[in-house]
N, C-alpha and C. Protein backbone atom coordinates (compact mmCIF):
# COMPACT_ATOMS: atom_id res chain seq x y z
N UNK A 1 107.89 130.32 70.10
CA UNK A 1 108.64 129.21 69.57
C UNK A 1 108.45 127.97 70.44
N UNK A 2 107.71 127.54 70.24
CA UNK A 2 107.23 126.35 71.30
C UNK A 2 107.13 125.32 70.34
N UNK A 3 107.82 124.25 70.46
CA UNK A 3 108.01 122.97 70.27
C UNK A 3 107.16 121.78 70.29
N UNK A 4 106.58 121.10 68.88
CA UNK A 4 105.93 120.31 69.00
C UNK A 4 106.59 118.97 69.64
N UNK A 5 105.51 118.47 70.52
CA UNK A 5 106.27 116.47 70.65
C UNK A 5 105.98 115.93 69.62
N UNK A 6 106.84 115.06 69.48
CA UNK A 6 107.08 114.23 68.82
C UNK A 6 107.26 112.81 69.29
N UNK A 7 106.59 111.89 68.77
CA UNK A 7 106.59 110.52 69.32
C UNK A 7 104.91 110.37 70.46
N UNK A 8 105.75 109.03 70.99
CA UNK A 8 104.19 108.76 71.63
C UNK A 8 104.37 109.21 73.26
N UNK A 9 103.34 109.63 73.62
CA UNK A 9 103.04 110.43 74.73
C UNK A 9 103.60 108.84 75.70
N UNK A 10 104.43 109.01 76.56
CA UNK A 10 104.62 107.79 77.63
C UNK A 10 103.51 107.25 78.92
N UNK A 11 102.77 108.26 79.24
CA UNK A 11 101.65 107.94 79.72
C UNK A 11 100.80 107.57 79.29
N UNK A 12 100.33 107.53 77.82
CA UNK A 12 99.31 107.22 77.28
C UNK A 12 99.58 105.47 76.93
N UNK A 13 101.01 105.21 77.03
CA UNK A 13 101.49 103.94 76.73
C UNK A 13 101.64 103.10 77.69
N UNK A 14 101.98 103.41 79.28
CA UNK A 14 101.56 103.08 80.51
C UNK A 14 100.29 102.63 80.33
N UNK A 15 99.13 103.35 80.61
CA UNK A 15 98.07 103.29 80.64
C UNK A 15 97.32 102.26 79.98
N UNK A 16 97.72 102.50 78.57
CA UNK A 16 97.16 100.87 77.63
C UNK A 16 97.31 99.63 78.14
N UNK A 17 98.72 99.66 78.31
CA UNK A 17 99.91 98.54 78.66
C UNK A 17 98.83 98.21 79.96
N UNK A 18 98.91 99.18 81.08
CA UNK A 18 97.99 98.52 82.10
C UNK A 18 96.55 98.19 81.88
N UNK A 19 96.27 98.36 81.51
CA UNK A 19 94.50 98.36 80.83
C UNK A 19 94.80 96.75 80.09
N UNK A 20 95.61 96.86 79.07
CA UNK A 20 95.74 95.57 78.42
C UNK A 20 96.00 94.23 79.67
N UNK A 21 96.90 94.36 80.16
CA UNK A 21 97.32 93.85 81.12
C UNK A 21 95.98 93.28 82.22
N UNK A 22 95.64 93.78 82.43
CA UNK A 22 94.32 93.83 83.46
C UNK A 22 93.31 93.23 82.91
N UNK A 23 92.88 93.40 81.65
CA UNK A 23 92.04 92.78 80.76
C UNK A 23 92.57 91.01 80.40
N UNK A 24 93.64 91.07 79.98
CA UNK A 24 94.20 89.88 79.79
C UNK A 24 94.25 88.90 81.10
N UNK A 25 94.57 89.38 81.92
CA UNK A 25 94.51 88.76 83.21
C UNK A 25 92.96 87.95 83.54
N UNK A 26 92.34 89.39 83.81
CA UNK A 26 90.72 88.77 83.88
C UNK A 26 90.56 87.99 83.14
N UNK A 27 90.51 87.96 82.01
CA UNK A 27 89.70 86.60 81.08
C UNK A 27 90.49 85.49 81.57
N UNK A 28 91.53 85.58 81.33
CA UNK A 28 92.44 84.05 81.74
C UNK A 28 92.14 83.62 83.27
N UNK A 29 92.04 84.69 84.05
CA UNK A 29 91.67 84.09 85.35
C UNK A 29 90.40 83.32 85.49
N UNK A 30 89.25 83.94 84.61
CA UNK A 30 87.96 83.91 84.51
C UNK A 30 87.77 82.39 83.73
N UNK A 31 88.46 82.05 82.72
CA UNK A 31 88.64 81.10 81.78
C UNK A 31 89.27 79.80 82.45
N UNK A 32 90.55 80.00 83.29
CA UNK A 32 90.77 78.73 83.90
C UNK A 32 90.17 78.49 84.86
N UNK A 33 89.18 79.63 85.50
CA UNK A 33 88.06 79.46 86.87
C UNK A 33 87.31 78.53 86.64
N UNK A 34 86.51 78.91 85.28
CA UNK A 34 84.94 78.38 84.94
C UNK A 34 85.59 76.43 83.96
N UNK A 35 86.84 76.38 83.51
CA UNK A 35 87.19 75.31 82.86
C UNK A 35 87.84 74.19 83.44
N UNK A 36 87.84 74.33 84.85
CA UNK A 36 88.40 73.71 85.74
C UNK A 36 87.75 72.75 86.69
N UNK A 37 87.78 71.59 86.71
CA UNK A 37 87.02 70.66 87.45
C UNK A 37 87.25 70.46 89.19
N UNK A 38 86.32 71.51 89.22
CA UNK A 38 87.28 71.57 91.23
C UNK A 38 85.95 70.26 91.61
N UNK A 39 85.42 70.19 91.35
CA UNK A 39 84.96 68.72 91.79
C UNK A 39 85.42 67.61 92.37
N UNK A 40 86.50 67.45 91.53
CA UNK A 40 87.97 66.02 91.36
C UNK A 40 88.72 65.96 92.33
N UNK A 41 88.99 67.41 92.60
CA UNK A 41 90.04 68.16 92.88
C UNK A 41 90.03 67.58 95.02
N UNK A 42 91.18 67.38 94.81
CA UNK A 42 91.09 67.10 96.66
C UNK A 42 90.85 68.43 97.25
N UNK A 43 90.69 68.53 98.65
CA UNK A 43 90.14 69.73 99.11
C UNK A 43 91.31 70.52 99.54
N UNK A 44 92.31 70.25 99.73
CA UNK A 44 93.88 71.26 99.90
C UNK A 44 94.22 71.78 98.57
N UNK A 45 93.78 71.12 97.22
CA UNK A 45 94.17 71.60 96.19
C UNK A 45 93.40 72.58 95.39
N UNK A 46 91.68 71.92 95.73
CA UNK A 46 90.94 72.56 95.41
C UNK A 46 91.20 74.80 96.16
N UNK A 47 91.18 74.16 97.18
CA UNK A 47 91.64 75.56 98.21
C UNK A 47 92.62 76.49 97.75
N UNK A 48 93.86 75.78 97.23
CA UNK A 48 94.78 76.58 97.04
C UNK A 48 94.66 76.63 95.90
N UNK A 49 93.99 76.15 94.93
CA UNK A 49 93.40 76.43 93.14
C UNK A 49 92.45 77.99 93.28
N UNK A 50 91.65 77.91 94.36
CA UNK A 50 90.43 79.27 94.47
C UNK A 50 91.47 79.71 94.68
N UNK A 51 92.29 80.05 95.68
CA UNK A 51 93.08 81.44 96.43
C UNK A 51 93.80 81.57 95.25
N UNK A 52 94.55 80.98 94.54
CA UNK A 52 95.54 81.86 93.62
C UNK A 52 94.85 82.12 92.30
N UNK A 53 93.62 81.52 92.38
CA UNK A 53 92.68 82.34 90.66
C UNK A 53 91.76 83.58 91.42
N UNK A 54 91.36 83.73 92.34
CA UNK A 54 90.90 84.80 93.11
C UNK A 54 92.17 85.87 93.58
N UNK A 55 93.13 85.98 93.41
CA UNK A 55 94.74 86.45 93.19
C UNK A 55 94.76 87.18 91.84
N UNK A 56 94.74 86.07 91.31
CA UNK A 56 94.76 86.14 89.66
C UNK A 56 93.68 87.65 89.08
N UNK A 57 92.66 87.12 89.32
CA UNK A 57 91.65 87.90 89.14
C UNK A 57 91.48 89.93 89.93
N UNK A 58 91.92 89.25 90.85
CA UNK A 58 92.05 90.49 91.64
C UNK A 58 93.03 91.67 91.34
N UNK A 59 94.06 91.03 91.08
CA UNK A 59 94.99 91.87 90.50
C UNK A 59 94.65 92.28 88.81
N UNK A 60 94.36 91.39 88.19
CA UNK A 60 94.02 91.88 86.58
C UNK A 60 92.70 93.02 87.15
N UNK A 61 91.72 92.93 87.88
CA UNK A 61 90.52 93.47 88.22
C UNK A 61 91.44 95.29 88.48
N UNK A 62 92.50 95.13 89.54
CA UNK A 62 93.24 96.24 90.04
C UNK A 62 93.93 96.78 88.88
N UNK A 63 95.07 96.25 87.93
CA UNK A 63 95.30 96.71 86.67
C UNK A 63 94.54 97.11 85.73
N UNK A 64 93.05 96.83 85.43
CA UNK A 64 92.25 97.31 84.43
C UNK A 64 91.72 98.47 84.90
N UNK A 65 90.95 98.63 86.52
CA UNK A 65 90.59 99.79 86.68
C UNK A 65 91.98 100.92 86.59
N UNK A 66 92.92 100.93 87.14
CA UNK A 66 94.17 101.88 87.13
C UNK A 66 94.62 102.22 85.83
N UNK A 67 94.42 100.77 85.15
CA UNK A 67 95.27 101.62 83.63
C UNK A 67 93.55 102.23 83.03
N UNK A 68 92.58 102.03 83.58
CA UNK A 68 91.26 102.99 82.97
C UNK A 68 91.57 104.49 83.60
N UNK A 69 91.60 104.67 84.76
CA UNK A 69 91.63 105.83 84.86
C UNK A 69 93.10 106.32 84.83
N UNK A 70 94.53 106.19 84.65
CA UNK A 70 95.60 106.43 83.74
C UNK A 70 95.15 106.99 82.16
N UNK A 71 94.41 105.98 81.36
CA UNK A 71 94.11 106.41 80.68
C UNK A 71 93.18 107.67 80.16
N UNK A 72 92.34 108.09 80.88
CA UNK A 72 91.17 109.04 80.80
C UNK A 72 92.35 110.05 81.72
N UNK A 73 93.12 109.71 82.38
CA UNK A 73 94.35 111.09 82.66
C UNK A 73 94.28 111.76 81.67
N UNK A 74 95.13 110.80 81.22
CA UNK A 74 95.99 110.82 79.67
C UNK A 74 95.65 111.21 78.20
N UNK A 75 94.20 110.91 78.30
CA UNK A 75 94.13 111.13 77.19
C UNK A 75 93.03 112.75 77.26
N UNK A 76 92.91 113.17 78.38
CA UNK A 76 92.97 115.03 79.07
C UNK A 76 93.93 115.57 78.88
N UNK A 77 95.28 114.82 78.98
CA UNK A 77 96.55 116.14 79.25
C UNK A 77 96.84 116.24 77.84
């Protein structure tokens, strides 16, 4: 007598969620990187424009790989 689940597996919804997350990040980081005129840009601003899109990026980069392998958990168990 063993019991089917019902509903959606919660790890498998983690996992997206981070994957999505990580993905979304990158492009937008990637998108205001490459659309951005650091040329103009004074050199304290320019500086602190790289460090927080290299932030940006890094972390979406860290969320996409984690919710990838979350997911390939998940979608084993």
């Amino acid at each position: 007598m063993t019991e089917e689940k019902k509903g959606a597996d919660p790890k498998l919804v983690v996992a997206v969620q981070m994957l999505s997350i990580g993905i979304i990040l990158l492009i937008l980081g990637l998108v205001v990187l490459f659309v951005s005129p650091l040329r103009s840009m004074d050199h304290f601003v320019r500086l602190t424009f790289l460090i927080s899109e290299a932030s940006i990026i890094i972390v979406g980069l860290a969320f996409a790989i984690g919710g990838g392998i979350r997911y390939k958990r998940a979608k084993r168990a």
